[in-house]
C-alpha atoms as a PDB file:
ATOM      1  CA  UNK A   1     109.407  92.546   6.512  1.00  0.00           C
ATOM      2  CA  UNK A   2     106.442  92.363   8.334  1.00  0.00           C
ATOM      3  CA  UNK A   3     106.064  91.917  11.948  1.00  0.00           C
ATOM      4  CA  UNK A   4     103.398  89.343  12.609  1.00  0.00           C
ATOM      5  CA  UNK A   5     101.666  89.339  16.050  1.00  0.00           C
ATOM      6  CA  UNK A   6     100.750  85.921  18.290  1.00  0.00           C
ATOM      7  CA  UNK A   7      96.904  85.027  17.997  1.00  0.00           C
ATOM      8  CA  UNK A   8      95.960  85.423  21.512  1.00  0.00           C
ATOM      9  CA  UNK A   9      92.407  84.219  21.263  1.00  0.00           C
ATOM     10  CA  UNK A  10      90.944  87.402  23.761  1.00  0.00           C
ATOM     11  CA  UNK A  11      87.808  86.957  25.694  1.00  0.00           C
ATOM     12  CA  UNK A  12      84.129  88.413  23.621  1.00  0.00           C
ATOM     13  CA  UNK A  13      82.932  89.851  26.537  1.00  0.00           C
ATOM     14  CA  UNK A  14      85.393  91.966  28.143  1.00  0.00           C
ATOM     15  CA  UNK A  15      87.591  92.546  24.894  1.00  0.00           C
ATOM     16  CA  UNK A  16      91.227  91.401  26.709  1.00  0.00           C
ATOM     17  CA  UNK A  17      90.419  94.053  29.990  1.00  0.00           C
ATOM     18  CA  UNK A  18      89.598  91.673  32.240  1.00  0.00           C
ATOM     19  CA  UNK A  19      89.402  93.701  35.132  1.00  0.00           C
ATOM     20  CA  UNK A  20      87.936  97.173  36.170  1.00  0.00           C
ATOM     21  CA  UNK A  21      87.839 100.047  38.876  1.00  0.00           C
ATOM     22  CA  UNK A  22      84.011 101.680  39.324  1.00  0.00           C
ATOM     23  CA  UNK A  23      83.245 104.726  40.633  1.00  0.00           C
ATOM     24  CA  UNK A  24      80.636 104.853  43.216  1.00  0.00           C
ATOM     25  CA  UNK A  25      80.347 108.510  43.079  1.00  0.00           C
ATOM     26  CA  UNK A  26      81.611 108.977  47.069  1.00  0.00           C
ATOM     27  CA  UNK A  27      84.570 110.297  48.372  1.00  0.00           C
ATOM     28  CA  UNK A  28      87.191 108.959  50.901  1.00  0.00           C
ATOM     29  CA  UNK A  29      87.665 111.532  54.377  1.00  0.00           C
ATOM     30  CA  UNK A  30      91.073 112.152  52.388  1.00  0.00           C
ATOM     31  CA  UNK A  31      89.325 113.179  49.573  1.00  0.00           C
ATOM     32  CA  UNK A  32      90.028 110.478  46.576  1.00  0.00           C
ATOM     33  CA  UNK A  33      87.287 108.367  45.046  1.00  0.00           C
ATOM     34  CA  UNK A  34      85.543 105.224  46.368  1.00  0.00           C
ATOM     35  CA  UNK A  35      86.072 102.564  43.712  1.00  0.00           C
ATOM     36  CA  UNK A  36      84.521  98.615  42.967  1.00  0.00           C
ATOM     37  CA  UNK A  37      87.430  96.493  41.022  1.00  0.00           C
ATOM     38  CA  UNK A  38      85.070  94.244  38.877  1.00  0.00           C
ATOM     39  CA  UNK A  39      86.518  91.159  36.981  1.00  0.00           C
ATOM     40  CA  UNK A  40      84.891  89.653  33.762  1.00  0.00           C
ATOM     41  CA  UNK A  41      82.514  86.548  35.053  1.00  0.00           C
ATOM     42  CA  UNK A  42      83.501  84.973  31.423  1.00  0.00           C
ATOM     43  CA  UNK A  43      86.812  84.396  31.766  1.00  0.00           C
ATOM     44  CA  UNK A  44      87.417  85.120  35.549  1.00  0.00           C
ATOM     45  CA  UNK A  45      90.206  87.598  34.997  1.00  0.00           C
ATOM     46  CA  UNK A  46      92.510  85.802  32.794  1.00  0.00           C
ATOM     47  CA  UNK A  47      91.120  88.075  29.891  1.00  0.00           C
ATOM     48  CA  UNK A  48      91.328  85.014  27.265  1.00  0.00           C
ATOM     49  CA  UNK A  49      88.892  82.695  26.104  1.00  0.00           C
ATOM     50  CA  UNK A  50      89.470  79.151  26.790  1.00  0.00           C
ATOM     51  CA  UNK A  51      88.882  76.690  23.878  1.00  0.00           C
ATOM     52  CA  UNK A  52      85.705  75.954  22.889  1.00  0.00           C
ATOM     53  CA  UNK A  53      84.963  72.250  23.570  1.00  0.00           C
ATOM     54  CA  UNK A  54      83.003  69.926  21.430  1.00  0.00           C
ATOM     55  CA  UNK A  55      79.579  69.099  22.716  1.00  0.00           C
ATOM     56  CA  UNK A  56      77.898  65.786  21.625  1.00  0.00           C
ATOM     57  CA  UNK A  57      74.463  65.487  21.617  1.00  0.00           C
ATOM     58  CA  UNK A  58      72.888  62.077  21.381  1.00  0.00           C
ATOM     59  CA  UNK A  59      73.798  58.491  21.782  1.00  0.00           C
END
C-alpha cells in the first residue's frame, strides 16, 4: 500500500531551502572560503508559506 506524504504547503520563492551559504570569491588566512548565509525574505527562514488570508475590498 501506498505511502502517502503530509502536504507541507513549501514556500514559492525559495522552494522549502530557506536558507543559503554565498561565496564571495575570497579566502580566509587559513585558506577556506568567505561565505554570506542568506535567508528567504518570503518566509523569513521557516521555508513554508503561511496561509493566504482573505482580503476584502470595499464596504
Amino acid at each position: 500500500m501506498p505511502q502517502h506524504a503530509p502536504n507541507t504547503p513549501v514556500c514559492r520563492d525559495c522552494d522549502g531551502f530557506p536558507t543559503v551559504a554565498i561565496t564571495t570569491g575570497t579566502r580566509n588566512p587559513d585558506g577556506t572560503r568567505t561565505t554570506l548565509t542568506v535567508t528567504c525574505p518570503t518566509c523569513k527562514g521557516t521555508g513554508r508559506r503561511t496561509a493566504a488570508t482573505l482580503i476584502r475590498a470595499g464596504r
